[in-house]
C-alpha atoms as a PDB file:
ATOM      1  CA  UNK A   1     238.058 477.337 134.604  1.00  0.00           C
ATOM      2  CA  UNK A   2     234.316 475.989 135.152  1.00  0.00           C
ATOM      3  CA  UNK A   3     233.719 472.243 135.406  1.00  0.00           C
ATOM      4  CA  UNK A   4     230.373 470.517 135.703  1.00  0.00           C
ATOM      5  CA  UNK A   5     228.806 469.296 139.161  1.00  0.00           C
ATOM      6  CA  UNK A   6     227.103 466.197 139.212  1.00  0.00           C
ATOM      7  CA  UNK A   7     223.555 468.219 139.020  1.00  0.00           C
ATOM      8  CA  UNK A   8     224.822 469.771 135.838  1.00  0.00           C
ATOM      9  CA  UNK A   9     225.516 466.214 134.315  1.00  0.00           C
ATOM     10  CA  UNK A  10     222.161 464.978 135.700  1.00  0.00           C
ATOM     11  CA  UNK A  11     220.362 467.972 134.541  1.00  0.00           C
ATOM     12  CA  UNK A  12     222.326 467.571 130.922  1.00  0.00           C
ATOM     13  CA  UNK A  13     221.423 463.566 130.897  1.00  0.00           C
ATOM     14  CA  UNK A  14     217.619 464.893 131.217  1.00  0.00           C
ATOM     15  CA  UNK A  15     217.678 467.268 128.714  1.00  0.00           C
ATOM     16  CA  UNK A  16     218.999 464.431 126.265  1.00  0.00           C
ATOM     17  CA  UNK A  17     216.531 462.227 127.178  1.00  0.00           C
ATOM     18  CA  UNK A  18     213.484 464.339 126.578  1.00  0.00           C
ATOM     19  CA  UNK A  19     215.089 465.545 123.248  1.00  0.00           C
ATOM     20  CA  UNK A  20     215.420 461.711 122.455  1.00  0.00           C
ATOM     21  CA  UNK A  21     211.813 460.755 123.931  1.00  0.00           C
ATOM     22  CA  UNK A  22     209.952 463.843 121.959  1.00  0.00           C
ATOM     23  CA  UNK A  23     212.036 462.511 118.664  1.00  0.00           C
ATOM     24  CA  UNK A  24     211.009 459.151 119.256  1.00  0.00           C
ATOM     25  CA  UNK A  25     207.365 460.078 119.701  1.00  0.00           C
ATOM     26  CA  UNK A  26     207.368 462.637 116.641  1.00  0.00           C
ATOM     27  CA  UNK A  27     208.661 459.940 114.504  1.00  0.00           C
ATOM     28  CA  UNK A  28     206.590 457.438 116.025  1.00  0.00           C
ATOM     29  CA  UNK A  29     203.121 460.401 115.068  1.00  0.00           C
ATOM     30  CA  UNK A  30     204.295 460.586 111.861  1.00  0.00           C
ATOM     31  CA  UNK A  31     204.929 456.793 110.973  1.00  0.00           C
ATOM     32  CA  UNK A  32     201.519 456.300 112.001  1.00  0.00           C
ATOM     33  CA  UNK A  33     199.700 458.888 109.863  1.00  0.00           C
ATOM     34  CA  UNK A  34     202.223 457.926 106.863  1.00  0.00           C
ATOM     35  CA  UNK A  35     200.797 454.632 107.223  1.00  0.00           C
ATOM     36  CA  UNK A  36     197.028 455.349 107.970  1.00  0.00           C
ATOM     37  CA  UNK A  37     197.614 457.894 104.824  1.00  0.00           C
ATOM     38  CA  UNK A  38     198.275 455.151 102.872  1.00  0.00           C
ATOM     39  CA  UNK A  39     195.900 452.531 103.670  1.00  0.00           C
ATOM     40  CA  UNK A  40     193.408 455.102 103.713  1.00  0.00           C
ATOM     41  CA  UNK A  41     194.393 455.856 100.131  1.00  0.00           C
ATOM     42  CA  UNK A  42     194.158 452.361  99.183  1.00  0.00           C
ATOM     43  CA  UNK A  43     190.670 452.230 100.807  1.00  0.00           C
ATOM     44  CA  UNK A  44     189.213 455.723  98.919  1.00  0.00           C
ATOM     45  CA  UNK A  45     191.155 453.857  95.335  1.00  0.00           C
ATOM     46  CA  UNK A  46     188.940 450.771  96.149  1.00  0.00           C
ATOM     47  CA  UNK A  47     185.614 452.700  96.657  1.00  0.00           C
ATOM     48  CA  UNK A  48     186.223 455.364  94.928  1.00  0.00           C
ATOM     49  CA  UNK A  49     188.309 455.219  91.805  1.00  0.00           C
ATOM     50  CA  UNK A  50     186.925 451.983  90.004  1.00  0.00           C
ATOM     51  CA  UNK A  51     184.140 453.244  87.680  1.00  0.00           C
ATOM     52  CA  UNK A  52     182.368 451.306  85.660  1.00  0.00           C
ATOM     53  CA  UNK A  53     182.666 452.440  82.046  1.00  0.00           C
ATOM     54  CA  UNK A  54     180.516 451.074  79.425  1.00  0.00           C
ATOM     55  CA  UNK A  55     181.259 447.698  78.558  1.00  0.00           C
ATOM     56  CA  UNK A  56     181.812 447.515  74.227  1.00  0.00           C
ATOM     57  CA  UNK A  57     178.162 445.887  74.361  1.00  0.00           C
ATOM     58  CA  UNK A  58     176.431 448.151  76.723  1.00  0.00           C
ATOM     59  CA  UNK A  59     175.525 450.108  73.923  1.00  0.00           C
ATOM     60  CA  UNK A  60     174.646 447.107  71.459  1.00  0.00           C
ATOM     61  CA  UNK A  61     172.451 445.844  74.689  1.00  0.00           C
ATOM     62  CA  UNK A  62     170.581 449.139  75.012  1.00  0.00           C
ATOM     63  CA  UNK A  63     169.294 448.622  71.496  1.00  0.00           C
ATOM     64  CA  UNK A  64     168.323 445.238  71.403  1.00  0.00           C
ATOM     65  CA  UNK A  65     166.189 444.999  74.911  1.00  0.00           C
ATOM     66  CA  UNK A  66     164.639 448.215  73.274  1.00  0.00           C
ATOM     67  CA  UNK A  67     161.331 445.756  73.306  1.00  0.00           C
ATOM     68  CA  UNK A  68     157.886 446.256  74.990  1.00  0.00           C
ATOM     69  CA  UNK A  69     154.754 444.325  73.413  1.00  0.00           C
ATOM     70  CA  UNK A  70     156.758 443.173  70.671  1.00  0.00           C
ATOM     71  CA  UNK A  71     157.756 446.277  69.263  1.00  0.00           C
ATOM     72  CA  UNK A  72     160.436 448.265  68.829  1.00  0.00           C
ATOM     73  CA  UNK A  73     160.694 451.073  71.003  1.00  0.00           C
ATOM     74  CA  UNK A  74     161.879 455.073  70.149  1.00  0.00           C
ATOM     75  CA  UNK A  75     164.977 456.350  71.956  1.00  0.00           C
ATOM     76  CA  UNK A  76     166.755 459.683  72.627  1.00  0.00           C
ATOM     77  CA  UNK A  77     170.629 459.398  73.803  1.00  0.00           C
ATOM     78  CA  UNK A  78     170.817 462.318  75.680  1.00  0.00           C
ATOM     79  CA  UNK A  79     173.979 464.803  76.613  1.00  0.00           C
ATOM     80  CA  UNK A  80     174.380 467.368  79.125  1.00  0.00           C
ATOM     81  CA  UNK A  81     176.810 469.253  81.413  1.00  0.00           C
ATOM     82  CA  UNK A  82     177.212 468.725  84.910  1.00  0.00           C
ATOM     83  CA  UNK A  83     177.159 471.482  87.556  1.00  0.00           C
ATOM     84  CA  UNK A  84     181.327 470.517  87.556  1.00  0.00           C
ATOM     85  CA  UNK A  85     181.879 470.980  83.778  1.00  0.00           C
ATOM     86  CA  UNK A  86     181.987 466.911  82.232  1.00  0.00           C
ATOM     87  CA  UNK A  87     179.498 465.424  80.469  1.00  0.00           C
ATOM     88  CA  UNK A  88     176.242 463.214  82.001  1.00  0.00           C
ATOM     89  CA  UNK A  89     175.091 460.654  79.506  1.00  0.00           C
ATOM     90  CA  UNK A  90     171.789 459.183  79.235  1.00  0.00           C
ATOM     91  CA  UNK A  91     169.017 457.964  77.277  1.00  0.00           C
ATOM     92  CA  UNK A  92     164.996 458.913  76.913  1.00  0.00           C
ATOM     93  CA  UNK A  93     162.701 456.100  76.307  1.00  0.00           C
ATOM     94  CA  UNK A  94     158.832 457.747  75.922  1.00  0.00           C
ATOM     95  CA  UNK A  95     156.273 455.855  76.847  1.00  0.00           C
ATOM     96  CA  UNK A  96     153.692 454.113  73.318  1.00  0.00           C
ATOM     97  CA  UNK A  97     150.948 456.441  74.793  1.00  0.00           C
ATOM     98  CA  UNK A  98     151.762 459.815  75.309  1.00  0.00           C
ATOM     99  CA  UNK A  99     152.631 460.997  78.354  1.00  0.00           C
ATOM    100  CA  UNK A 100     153.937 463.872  80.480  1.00  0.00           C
ATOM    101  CA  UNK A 101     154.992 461.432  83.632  1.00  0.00           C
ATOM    102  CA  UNK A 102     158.519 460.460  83.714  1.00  0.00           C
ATOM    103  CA  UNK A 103     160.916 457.890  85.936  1.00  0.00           C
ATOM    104  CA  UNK A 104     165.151 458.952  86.102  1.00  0.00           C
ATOM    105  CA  UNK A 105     166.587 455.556  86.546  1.00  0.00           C
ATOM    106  CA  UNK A 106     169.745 456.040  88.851  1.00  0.00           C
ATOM    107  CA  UNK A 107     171.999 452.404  88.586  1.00  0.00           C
ATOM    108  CA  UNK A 108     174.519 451.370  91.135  1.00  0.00           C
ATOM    109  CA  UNK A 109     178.428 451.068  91.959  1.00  0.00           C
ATOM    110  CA  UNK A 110     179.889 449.635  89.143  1.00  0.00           C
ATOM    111  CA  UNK A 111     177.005 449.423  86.468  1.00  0.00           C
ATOM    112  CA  UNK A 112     175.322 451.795  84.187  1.00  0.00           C
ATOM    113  CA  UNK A 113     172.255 452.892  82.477  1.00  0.00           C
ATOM    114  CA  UNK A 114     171.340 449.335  80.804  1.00  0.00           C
ATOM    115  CA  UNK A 115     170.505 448.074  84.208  1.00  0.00           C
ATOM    116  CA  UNK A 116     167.094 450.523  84.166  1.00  0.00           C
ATOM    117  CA  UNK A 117     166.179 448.573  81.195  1.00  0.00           C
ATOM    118  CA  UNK A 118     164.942 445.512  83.321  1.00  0.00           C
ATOM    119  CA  UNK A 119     162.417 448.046  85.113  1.00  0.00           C
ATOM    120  CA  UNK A 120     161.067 449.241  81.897  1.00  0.00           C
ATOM    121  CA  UNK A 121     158.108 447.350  81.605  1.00  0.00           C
ATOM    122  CA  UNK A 122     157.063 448.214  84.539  1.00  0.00           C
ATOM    123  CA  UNK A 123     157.254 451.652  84.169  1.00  0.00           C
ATOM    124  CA  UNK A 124     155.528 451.330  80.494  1.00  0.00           C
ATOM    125  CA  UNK A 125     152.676 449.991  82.015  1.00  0.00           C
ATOM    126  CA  UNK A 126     152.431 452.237  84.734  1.00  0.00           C
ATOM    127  CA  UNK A 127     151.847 455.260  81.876  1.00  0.00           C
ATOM    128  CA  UNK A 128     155.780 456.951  82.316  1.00  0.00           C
ATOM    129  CA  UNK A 129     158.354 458.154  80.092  1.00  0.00           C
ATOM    130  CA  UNK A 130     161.589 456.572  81.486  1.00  0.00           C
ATOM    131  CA  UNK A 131     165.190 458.377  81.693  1.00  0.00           C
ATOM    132  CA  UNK A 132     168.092 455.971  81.868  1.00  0.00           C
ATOM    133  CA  UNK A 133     171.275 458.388  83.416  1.00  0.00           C
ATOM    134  CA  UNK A 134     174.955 457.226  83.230  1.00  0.00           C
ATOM    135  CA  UNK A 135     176.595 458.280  86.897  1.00  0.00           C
ATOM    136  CA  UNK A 136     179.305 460.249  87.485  1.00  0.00           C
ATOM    137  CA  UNK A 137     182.208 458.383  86.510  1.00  0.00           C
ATOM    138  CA  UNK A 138     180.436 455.586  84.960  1.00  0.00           C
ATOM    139  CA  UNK A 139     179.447 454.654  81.796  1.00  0.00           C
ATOM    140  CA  UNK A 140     179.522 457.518  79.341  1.00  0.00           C
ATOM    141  CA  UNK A 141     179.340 460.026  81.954  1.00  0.00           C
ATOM    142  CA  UNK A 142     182.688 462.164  82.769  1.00  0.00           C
ATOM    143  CA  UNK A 143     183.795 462.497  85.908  1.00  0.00           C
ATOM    144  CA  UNK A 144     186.689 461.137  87.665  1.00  0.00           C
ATOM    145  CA  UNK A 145     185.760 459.697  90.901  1.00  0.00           C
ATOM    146  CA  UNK A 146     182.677 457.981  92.739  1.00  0.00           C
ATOM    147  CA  UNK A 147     181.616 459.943  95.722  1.00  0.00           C
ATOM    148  CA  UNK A 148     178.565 457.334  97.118  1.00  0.00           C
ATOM    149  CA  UNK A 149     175.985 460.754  96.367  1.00  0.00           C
ATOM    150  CA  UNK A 150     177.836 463.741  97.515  1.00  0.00           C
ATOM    151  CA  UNK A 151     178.143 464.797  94.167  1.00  0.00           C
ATOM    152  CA  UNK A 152     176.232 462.580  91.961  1.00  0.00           C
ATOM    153  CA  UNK A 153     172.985 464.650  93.634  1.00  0.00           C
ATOM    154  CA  UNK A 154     173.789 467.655  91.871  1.00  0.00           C
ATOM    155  CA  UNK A 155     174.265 465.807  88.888  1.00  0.00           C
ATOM    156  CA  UNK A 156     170.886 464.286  89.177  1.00  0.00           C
ATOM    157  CA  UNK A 157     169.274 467.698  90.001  1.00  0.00           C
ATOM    158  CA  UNK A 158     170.434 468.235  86.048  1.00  0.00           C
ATOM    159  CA  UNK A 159     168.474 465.849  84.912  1.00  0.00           C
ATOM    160  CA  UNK A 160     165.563 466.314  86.317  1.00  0.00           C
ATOM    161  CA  UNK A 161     165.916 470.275  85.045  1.00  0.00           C
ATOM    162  CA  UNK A 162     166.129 468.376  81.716  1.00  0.00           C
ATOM    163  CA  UNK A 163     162.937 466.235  82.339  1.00  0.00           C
ATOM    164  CA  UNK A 164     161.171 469.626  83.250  1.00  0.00           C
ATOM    165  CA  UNK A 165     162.163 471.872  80.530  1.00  0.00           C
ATOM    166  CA  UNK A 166     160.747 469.098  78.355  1.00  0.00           C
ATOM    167  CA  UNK A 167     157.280 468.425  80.393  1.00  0.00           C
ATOM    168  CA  UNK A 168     156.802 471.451  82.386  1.00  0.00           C
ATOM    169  CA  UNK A 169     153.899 470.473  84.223  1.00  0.00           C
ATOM    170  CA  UNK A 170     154.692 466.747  84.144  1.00  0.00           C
ATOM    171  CA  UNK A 171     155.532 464.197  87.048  1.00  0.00           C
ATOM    172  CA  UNK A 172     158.790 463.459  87.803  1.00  0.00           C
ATOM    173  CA  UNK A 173     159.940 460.174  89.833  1.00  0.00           C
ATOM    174  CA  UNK A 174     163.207 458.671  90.833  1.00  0.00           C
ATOM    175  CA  UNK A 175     163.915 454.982  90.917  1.00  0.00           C
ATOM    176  CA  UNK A 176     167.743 454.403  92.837  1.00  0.00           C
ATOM    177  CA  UNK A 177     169.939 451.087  92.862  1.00  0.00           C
ATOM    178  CA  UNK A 178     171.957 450.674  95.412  1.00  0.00           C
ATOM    179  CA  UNK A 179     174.451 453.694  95.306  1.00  0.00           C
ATOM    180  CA  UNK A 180     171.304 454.658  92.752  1.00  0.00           C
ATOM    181  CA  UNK A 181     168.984 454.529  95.738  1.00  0.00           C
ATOM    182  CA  UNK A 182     171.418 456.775  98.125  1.00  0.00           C
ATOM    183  CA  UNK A 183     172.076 459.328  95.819  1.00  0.00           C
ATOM    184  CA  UNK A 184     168.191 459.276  95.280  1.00  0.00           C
ATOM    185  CA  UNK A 185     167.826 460.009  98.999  1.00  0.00           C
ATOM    186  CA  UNK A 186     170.308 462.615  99.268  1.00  0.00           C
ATOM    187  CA  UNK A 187     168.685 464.837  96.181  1.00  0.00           C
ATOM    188  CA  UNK A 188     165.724 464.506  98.307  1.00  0.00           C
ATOM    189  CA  UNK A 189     167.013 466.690 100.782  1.00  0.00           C
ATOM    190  CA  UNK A 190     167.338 469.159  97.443  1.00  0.00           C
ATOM    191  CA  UNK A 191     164.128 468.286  96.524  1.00  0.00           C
ATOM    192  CA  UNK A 192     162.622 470.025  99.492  1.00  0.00           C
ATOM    193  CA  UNK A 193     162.908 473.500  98.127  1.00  0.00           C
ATOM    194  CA  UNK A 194     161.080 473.359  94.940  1.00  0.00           C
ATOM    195  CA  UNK A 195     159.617 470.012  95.246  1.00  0.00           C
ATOM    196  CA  UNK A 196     160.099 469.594  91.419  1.00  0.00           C
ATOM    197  CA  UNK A 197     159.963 465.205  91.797  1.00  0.00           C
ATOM    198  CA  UNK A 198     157.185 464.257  93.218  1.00  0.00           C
ATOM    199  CA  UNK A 199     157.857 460.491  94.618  1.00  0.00           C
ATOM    200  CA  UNK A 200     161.417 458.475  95.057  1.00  0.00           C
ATOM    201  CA  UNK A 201     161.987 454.532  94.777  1.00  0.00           C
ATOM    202  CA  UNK A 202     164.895 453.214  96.812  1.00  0.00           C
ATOM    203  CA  UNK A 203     166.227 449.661  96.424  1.00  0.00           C
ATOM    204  CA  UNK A 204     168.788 448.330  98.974  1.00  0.00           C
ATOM    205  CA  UNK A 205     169.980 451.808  99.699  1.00  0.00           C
ATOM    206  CA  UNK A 206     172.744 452.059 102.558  1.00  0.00           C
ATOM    207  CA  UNK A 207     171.532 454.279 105.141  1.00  0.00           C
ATOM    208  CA  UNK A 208     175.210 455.579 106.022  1.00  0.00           C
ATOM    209  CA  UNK A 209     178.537 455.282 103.695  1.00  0.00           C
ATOM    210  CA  UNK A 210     181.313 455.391 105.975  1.00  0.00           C
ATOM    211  CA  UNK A 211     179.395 452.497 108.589  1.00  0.00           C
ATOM    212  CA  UNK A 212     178.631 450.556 105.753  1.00  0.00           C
ATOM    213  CA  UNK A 213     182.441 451.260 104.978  1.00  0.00           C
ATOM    214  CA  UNK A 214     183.302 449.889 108.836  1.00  0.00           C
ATOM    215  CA  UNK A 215     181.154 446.635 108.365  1.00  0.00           C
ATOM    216  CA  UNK A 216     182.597 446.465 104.958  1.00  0.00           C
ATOM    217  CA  UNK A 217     186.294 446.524 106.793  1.00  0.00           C
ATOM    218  CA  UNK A 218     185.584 444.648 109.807  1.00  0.00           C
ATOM    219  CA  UNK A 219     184.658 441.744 107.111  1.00  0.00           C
ATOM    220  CA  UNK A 220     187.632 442.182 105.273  1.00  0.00           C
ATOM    221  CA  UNK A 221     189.664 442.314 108.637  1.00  0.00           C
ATOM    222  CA  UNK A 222     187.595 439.514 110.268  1.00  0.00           C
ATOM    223  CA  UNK A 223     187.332 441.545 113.562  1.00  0.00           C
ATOM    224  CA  UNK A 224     184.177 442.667 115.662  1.00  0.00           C
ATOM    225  CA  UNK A 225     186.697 446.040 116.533  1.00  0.00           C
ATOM    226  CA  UNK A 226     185.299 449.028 114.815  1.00  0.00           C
ATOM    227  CA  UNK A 227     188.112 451.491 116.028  1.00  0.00           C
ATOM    228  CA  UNK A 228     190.601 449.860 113.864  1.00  0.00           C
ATOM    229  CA  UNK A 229     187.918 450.745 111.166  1.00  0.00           C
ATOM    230  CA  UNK A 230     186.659 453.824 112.284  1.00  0.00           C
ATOM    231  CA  UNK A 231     190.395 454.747 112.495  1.00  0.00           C
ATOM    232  CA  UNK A 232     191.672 453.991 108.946  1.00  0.00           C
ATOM    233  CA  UNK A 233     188.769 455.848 107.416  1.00  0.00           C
ATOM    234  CA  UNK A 234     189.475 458.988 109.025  1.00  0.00           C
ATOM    235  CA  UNK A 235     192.147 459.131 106.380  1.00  0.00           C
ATOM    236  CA  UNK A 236     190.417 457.727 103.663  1.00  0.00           C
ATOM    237  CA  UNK A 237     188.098 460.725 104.565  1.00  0.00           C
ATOM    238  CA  UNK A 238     191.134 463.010 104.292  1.00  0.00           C
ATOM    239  CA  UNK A 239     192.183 461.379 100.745  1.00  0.00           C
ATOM    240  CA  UNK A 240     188.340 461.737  99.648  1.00  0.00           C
ATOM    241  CA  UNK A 241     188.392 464.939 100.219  1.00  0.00           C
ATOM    242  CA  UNK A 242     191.701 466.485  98.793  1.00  0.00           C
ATOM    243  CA  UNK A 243     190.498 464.412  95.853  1.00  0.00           C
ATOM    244  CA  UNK A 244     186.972 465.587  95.022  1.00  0.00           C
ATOM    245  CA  UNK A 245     186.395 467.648  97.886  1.00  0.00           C
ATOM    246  CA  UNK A 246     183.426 465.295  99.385  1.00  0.00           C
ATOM    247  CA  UNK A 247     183.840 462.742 102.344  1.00  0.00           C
ATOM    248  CA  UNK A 248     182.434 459.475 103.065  1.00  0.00           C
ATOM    249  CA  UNK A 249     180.852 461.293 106.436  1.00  0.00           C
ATOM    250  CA  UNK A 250     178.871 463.454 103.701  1.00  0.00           C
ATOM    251  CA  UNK A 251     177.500 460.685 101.988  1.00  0.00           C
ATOM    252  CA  UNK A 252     174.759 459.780 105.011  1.00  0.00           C
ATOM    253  CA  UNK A 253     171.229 459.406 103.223  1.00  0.00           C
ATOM    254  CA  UNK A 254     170.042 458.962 107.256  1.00  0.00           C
ATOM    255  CA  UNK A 255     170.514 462.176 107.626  1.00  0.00           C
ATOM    256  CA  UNK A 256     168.989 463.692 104.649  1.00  0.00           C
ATOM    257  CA  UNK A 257     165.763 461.742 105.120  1.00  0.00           C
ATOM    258  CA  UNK A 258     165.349 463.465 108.346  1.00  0.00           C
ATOM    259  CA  UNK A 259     164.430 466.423 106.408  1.00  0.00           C
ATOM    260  CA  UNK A 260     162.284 464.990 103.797  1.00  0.00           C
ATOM    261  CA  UNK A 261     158.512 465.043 103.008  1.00  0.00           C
ATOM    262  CA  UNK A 262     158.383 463.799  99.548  1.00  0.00           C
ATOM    263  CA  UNK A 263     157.163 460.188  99.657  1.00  0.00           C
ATOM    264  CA  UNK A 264     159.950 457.543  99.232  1.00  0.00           C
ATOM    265  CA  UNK A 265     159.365 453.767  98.772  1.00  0.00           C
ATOM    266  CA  UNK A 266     162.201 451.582 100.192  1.00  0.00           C
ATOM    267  CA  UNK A 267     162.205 448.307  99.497  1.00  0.00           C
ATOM    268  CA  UNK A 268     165.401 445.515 100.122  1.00  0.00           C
ATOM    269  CA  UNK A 269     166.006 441.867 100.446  1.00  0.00           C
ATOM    270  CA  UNK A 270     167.376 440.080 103.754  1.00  0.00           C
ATOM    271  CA  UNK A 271     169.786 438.260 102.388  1.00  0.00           C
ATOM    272  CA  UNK A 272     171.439 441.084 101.359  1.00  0.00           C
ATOM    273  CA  UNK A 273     175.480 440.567 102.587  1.00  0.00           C
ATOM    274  CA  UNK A 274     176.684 443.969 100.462  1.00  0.00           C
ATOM    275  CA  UNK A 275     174.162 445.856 102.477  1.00  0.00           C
ATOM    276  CA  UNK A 276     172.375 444.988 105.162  1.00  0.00           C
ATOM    277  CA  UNK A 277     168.715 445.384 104.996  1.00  0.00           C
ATOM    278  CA  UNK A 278     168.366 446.792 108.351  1.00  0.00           C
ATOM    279  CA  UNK A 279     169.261 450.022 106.553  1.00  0.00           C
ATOM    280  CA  UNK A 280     166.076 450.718 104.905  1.00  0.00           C
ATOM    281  CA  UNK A 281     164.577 450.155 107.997  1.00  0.00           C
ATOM    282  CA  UNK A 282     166.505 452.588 109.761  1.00  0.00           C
ATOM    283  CA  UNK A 283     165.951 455.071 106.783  1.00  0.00           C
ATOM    284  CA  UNK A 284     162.194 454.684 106.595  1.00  0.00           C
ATOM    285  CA  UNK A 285     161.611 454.868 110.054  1.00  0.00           C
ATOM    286  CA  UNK A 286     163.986 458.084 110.086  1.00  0.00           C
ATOM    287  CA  UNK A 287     162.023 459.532 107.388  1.00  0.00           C
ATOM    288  CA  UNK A 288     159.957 462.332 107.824  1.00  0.00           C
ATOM    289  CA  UNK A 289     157.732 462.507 105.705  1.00  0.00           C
ATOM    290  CA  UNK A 290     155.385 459.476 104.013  1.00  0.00           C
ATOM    291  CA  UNK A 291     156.988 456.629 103.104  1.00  0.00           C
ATOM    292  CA  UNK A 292     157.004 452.660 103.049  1.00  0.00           C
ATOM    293  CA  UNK A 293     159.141 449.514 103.562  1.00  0.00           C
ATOM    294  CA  UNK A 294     158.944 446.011 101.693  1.00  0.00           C
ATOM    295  CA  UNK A 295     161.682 443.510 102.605  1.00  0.00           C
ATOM    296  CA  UNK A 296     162.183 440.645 100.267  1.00  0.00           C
ATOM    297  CA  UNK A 297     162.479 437.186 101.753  1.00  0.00           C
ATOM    298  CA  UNK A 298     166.053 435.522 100.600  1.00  0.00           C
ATOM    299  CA  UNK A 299     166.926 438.325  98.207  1.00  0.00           C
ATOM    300  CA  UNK A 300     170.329 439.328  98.170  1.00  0.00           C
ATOM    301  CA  UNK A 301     171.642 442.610  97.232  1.00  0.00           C
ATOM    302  CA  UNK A 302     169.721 444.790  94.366  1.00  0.00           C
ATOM    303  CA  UNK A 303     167.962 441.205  93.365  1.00  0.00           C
ATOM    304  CA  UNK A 304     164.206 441.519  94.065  1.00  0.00           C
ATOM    305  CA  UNK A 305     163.229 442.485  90.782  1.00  0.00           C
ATOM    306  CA  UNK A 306     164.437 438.862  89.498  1.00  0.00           C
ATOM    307  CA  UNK A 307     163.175 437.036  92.510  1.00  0.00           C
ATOM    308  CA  UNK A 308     159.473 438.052  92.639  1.00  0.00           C
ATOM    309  CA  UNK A 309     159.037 440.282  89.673  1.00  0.00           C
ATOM    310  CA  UNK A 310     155.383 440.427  89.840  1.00  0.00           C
ATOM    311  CA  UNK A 311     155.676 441.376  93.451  1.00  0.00           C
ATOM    312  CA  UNK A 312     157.816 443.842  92.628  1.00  0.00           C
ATOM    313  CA  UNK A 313     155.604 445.398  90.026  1.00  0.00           C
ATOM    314  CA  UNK A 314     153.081 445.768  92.212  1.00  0.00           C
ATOM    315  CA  UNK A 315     154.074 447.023  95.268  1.00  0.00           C
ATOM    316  CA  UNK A 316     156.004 449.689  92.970  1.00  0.00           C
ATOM    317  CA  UNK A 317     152.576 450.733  90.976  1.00  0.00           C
ATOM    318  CA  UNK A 318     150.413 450.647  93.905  1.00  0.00           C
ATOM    319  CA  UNK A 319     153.141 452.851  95.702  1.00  0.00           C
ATOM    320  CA  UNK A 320     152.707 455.016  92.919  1.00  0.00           C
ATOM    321  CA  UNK A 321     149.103 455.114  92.979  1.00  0.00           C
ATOM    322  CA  UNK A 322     148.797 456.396  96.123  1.00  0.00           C
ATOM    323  CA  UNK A 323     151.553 458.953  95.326  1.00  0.00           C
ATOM    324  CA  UNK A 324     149.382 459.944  92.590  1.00  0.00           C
ATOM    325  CA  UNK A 325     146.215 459.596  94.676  1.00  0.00           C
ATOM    326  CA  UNK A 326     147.212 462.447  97.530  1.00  0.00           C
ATOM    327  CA  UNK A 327     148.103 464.927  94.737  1.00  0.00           C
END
């Protein structure tokens, strides 16, 4: 009959204790994904999964502000199919005087087409055609989930397919909001291969999703520590893309610029608290190709066309006119 020495017990007490300790630290692993799983999930449902669909008026709004010189103007709602199978909504507004030169209006987070309509006049006057597009996942468009410009580019590479089957030797020119403005940036990378629009317009674009995400948290957590930020959207990147395939990291217009030559046109206001405008300035001077900067004094997010309209106008023609001008 065996019995234990006291190294036997010793060596048994050890074996217990790393069972315990490697228990205690696989349970402690997967508590802490569980819970960055599902704060990241309620971070991607807060960016991600609020669309915008048409307000009951949008529609009645679209017809009424259908105004320029006192008359009535012509319009074409327009329907096509994404590269991902759901419908795109828009509307075609020509210019009075014939024309072959068109603007796609691209609104922001949480808005849809009628937002272009305040930038009509301008465009009018400036001789274009002007296509007002519903975003994935936002006003009459299908889709079911915002993804900052990962996908929204593709859908925007439709429309300007549509603009070019119907002016095949026209101008083509993109005017982005906000998200608008990023997923402007980011079909410019696309652009490069066939160069099929010939000038971009980016308003208070974010330069980078997922560090405009971190400032975004950092606010919300009133800390200066962007780990704790950097490390909850890690899994909001993992929810992002089991959901739609497409990360925040993916959505970095920086990036894309790098790579472009088409002019682009940024312009933002420095009061802007949603984004800051230190963004365009990173993105123009990351640019490669041609491009320009105007910074609005005490405009806040997306609001320089109301503060200094006639500003606006102008340094948006004249941008144009010098597009036009090289070409």
């Amino acid at each position: 009959m065996s019995k234990y020495t006291d190294t036997d017990l010793s060596k048994s007490k050890r074996e217990v204790w790393w069972r315990s300790f490697a228990v205690l630290i696989l349970t402690l692993i997967l508590s802490i994904n569980a819970i960055g799983l599902i704060i990241g999930s309620i971070i991607y449902e807060e960016a991600s999964l609020l669309p915008a669909y048409s307000h009951p008026l949008a529609t009645q709004r679209l017809q009424q502000s259908l105004k320029y010189k006192g008359r009535e103007m012509p319009k074409e709602n327009v329907v096509i199919k994404s590269p991902y199978g759901y419908p795109l909504s828009g509307t075609f507004i020509p210019n009075p005087e014939p024309t072959n030169k068109t603007i796609v209006f691209v609104h922001g987070f949480m808005e849809n087409r009628t937002v272009g309509l305040n930038y009509m006049s301008i465009y009018m006057q400036a001789g274009f055609n002007l296509l007002l597009i519903d975003s994935r996942d936002h006003g009459e468009s299908g889709g079911d989930s915002v993804t900052w410009g990962n996908l929204e580019k593709y859908d925007l590479d439709q429309w300007i397919s549509w603009v070019q089957q119907h002016f095949p030797n026209g101008t083509i020119g993109v005017h982005g909001i906000s998200m608008g403005a990023a997923t402007a940036l980011l079909h410019a990378e696309l652009n490069e291969s066939n160069k099929r629009v010939a000038f971009y317009i980016a308003d208070s674009a974010y330069s980078d999703f997922e560090t405009l995400m971190e400032l975004q948290i950092n606010r919300y957590l009133d800390s200066n520590n962007s780990e704790i930020a950097k490390f909850l959207l890690q899994y909001a990147n993992v929810i992002s893309y089991f959901h739609s395939r497409s990360t925040f990291q993916q959505a970095s217009p920086l990036r894309a610029v790098q790579h472009v030559t088409t002019p682009i046109l940024y312009i933002h206001g420095d009061a802007d608290e949603l984004v800051p405008a230190y963004m365009s300035l990173e993105l123009q001077e990351a640019t490669k190709g041609p491009s320009e900067v105007f910074i609005f004094t005490n405009s806040t997010h997306g609001s320089a066309i109301f503060d200094d309209q006639k500003s606006y106008k102008e340094i948006v023609q004249n941008f144009i006119q010098a597009v036009e001008a090289r070409s």
